[in-house]
Structure formats: structure tokens, C-alpha cells
C-alpha atoms as a PDB file:
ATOM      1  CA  UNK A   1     -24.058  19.327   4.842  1.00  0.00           C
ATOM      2  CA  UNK A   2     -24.859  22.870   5.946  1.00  0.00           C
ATOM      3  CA  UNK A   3     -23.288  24.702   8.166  1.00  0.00           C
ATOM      4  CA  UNK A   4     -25.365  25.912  11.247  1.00  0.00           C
ATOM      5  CA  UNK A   5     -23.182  29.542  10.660  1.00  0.00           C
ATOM      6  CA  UNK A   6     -21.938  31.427   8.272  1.00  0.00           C
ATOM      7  CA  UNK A   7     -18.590  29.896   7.623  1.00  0.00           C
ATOM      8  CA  UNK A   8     -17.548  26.105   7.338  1.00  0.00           C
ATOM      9  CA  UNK A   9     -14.735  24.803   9.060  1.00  0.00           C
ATOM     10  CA  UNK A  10     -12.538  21.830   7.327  1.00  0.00           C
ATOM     11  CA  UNK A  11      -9.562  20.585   9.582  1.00  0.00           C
ATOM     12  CA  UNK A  12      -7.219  17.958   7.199  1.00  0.00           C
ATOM     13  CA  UNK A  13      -5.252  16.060   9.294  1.00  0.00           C
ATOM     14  CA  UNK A  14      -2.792  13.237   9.197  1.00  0.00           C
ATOM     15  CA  UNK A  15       1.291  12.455   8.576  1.00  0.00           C
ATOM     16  CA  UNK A  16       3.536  14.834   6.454  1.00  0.00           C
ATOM     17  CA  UNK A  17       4.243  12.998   2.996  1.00  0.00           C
ATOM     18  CA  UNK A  18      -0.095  12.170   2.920  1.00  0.00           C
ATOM     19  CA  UNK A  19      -1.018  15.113   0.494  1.00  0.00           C
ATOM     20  CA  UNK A  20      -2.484  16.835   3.646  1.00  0.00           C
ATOM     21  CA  UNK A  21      -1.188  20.436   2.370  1.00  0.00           C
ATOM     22  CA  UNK A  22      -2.313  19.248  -1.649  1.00  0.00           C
ATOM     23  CA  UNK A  23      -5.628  18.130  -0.055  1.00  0.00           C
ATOM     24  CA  UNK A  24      -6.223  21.468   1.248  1.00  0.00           C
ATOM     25  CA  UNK A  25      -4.927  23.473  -1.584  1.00  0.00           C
ATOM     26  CA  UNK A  26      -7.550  21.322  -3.987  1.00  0.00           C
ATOM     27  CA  UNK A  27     -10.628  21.529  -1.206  1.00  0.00           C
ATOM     28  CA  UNK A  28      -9.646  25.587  -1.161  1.00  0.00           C
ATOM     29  CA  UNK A  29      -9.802  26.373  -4.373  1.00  0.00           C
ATOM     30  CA  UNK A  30     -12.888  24.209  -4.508  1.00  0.00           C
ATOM     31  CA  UNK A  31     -14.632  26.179  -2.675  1.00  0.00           C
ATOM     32  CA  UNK A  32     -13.505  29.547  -4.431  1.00  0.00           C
ATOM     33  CA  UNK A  33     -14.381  28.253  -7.361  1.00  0.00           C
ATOM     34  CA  UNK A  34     -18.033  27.918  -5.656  1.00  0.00           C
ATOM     35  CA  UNK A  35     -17.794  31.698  -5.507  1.00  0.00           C
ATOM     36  CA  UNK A  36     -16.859  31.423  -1.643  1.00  0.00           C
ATOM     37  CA  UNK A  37     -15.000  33.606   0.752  1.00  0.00           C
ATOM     38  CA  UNK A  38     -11.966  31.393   1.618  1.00  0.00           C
ATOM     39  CA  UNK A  39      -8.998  31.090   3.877  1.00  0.00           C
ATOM     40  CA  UNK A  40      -6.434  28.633   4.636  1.00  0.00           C
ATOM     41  CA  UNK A  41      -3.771  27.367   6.857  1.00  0.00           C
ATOM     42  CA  UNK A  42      -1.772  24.608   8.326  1.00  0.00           C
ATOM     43  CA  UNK A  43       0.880  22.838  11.096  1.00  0.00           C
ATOM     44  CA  UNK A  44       3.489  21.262   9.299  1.00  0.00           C
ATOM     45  CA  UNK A  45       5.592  20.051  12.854  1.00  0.00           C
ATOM     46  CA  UNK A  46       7.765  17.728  11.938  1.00  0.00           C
ATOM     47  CA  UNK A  47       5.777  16.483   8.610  1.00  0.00           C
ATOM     48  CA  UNK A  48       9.149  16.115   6.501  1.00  0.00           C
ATOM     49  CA  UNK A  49       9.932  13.131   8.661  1.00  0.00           C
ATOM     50  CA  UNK A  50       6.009  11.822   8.918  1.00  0.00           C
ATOM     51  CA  UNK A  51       5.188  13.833  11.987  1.00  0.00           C
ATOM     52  CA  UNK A  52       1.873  15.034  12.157  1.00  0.00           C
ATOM     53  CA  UNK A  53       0.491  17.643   9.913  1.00  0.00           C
ATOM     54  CA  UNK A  54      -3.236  19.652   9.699  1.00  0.00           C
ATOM     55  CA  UNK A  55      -4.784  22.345   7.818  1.00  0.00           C
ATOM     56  CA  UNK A  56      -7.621  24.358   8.055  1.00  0.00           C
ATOM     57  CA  UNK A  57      -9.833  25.152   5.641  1.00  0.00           C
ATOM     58  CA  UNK A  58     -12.476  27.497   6.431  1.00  0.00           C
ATOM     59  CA  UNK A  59     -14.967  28.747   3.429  1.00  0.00           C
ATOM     60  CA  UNK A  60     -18.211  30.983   3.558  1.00  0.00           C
ATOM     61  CA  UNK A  61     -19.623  34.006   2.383  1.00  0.00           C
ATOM     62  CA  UNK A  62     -16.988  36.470   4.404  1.00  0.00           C
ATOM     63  CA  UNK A  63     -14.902  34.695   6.495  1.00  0.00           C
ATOM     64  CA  UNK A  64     -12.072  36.830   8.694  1.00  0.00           C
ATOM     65  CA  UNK A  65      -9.850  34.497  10.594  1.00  0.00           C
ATOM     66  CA  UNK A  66      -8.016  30.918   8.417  1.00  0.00           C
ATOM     67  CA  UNK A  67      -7.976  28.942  12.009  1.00  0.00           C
ATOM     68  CA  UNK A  68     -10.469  26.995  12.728  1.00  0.00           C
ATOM     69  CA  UNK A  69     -11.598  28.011  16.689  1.00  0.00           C
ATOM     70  CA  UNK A  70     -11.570  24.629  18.928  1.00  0.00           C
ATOM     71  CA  UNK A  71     -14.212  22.593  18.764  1.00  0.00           C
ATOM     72  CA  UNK A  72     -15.937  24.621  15.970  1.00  0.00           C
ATOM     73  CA  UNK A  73     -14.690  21.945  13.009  1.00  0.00           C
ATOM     74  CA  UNK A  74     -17.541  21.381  10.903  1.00  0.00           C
ATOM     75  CA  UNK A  75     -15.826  18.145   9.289  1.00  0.00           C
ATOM     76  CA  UNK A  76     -12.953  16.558  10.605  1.00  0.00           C
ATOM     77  CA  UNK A  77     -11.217  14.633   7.311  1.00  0.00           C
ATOM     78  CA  UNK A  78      -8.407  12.425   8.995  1.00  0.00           C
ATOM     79  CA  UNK A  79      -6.047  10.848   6.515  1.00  0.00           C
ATOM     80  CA  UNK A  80      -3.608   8.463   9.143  1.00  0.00           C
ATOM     81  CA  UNK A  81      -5.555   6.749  11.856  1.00  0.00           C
ATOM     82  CA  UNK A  82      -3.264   7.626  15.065  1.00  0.00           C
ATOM     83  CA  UNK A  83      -3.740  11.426  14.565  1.00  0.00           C
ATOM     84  CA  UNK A  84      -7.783  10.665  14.843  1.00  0.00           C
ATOM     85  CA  UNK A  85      -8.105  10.958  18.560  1.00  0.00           C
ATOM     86  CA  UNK A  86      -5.388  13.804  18.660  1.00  0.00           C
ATOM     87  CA  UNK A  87      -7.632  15.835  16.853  1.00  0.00           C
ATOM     88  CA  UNK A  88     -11.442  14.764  17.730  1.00  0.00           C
ATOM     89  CA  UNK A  89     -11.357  17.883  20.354  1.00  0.00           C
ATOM     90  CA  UNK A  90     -11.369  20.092  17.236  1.00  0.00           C
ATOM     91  CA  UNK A  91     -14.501  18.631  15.982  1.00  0.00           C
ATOM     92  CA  UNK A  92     -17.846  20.510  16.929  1.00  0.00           C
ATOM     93  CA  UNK A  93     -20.253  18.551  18.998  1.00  0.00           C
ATOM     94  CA  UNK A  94     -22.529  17.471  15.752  1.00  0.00           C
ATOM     95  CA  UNK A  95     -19.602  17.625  13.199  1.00  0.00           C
ATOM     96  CA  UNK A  96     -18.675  14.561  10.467  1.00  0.00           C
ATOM     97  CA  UNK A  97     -15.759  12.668  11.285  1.00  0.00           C
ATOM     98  CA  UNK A  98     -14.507  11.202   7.759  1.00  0.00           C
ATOM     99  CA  UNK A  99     -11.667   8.665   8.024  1.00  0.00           C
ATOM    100  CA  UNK A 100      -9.843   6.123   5.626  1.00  0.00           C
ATOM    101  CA  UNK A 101     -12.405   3.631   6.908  1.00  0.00           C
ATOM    102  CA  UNK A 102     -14.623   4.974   4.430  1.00  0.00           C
ATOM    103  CA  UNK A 103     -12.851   3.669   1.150  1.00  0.00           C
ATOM    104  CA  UNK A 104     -12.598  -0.348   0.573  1.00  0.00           C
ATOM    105  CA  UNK A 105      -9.506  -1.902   1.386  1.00  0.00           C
ATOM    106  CA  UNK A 106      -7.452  -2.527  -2.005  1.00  0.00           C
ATOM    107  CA  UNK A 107      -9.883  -0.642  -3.895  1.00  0.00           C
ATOM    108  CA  UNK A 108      -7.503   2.340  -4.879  1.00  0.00           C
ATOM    109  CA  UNK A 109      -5.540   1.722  -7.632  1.00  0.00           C
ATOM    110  CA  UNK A 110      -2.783   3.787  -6.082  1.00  0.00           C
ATOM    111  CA  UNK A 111      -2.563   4.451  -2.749  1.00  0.00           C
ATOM    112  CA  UNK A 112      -0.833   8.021  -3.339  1.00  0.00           C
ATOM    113  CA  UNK A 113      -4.055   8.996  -4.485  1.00  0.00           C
ATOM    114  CA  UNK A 114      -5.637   8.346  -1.207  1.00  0.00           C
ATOM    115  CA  UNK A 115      -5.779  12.248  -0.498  1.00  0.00           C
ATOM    116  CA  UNK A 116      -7.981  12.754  -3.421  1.00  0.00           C
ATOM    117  CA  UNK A 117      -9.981   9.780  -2.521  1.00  0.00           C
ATOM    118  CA  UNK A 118     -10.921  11.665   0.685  1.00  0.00           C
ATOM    119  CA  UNK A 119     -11.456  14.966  -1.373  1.00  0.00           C
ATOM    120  CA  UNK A 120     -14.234  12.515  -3.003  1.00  0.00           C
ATOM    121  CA  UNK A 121     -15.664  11.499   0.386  1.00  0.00           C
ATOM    122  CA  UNK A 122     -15.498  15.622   1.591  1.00  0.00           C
ATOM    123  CA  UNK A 123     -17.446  16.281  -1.479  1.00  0.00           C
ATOM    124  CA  UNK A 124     -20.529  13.580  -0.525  1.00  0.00           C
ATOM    125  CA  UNK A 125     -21.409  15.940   3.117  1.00  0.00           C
ATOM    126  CA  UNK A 126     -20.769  19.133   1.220  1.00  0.00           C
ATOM    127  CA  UNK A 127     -22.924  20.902  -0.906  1.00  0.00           C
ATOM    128  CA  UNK A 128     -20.138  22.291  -3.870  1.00  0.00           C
ATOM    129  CA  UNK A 129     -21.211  20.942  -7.398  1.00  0.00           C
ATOM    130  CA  UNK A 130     -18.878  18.244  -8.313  1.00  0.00           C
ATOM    131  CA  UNK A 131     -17.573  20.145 -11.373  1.00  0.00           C
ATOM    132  CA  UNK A 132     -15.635  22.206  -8.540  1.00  0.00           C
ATOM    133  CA  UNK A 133     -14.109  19.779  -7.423  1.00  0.00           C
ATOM    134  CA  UNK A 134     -12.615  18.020 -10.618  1.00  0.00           C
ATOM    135  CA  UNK A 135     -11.549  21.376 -11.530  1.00  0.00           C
ATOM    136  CA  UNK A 136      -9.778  22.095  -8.794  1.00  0.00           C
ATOM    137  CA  UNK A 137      -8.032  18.932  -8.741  1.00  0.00           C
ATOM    138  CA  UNK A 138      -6.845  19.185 -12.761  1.00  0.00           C
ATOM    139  CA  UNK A 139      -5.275  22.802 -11.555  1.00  0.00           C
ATOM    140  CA  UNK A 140      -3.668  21.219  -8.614  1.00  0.00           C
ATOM    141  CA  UNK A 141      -2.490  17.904 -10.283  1.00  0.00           C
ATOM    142  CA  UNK A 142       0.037  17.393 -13.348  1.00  0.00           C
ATOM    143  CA  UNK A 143      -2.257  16.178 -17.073  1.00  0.00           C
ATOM    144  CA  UNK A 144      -0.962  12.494 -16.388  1.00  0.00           C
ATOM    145  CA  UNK A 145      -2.421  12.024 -13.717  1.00  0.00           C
ATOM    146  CA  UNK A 146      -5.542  13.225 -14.024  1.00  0.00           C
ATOM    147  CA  UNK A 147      -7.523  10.049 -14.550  1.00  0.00           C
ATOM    148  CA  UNK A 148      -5.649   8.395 -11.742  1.00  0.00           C
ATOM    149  CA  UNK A 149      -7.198  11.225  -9.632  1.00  0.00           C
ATOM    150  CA  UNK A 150     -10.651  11.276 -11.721  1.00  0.00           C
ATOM    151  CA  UNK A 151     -11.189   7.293 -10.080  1.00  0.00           C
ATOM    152  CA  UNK A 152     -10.028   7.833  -6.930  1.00  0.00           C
ATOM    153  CA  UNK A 153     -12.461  10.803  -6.113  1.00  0.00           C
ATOM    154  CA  UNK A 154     -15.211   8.838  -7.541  1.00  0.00           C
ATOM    155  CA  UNK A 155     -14.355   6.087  -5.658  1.00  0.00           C
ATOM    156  CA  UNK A 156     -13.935   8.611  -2.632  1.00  0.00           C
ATOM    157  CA  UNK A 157     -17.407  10.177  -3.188  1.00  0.00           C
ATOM    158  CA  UNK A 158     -19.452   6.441  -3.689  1.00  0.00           C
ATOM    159  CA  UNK A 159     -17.545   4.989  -0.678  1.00  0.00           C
ATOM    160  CA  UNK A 160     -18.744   8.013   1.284  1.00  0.00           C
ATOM    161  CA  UNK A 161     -22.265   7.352   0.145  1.00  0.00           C
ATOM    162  CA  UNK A 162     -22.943   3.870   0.960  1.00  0.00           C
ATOM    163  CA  UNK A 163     -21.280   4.197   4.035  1.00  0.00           C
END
């Protein structure tokens, strides 16, 4: 995917206790190591009791502002099915809605990992060398589960492209 402007615009959304804030940490320092501008932020609301959480992730060659503007998300990566329709208005008119649909049922080997799954998906519309992204993941995830990770992105990233 390329952007039609300068800057690309990632909202993460879902339930606290989903990885939303890891899965933004990881798809940020993706895209710095890409040698991109980047900024960050997020809504936590009530995410220590599973209320609804988002980040935004927004990535270019200067960007000035971390929020995402409505209706400018460039991919809309929705981890928990009931905060889908909450946050469509975010997504621009010819943005990529990616949702859970998009990996197998059963096929994770842990569904913890189902953050980094998504990552995998992210990384099929988005053109940052995959390298980035495992990178980013080792620095963001402890040595033991690395592998765990590894298969889940894969899986994340061939789901994504068969879909």
C-alpha cells in the first residue's frame, strides 16, 4: 500500500489486555527502523478492565502531529470485533480494514500472540521490508518467545495474502 500523502496513518484498535499498546510499539519502531519520521499515541479508557483501547500510528517522511485526523486512517487494524464499527468513521474513504477474520480459526498456536499475527497481516498492505518487522518484534518481545512470535506473523502475513 501507498499512501496517497505524505504520511500514513495506522489506527490499532480493540480491548485493553489485546497487545493493542505492544502492537503499536512493534509497528512504530518498524517503521523507524525503515528510516521513517514517526509518531505515536493512544486511548487507554478503561483498557485495565477490557474497555476499549486505540493507538495511532502515523509514519512518513516528516510527520508533525501523532493523531490520526478523522477519517484520514490509511489502515484500520481492529483486534476485537465489537470495537469495528466504533471505529470505521476513522477510516479514510479508500482505506484497508484488517480484522481477525483474516487469520484461520485455530490456526495460532497461542492466541496471546494474536497481536503479532495482525502485525503479520499490517505488513502484507505495507511496503516496510519484512526484516523490519522481525526486528522490531525481537526488541519488543522477551528471547523465549521469539519463535512463538516468528509463526504467528508469518501466519499473519500469508493469511493476509490469500485473503
Amino acid at each position: 500500500m501507498t499512501s496517497n500523502h505524505s504520511t500514513t496513518n495506522i489506527v490499532i484498535a480493540g480491548l485493553g489486555g489485546q497487545g493493542i499498546i505492544t502492537a503499536s510499539d512493534i509497528l512504530a519502531e518498524t517503521a523507524f527502523r525503515a528510516g521513517f519520521d514517526v509518531k505515536k499515541s493512544e486511548l487507554h479508557g478503561m483498557s485495565q478492565r477490557g474497555g476499549s483501547v486505540t493507538s495511532d500510528v502515523r509514519f512518513g517522511e516528516r510527520v508533525l502531529s501523532p493523531m490520526v485526523p478523522a477519517g484520514e486512517t490509511d489502515v484500520l487494524l481492529v483486534l476485537e470485533p465489537t470495537q469495528i464499527e466504533m471505529n470505521r468513521p476513522l477510516l479514510r474513504a479508500d482505506g484497508v480494514l484488517l480484522t481477525t477474520d483474516v487469520i484461520p480459526p485455530g490456526a495460532l498456536k497461542n492466541k496471546k500472540s494474536l497481536n503479532v499475527a495482525m502485525l503479520g497481516a499490517l505488513s502484507s498492505v505495507l511496503e516496510i521490508d519484512e526484516a523490519h518487522w522481525l526486528e522490531a518484534i525481537h526488541a519488543h518481545l522477551a528471547a523465549k518467545l521469539h519463535r512463538l512470535n516468528d509463526e504467528a506473523f508469518a501466519l499473519g502475513r500469508r493469511s493476509a495474502q490469500t485473503d
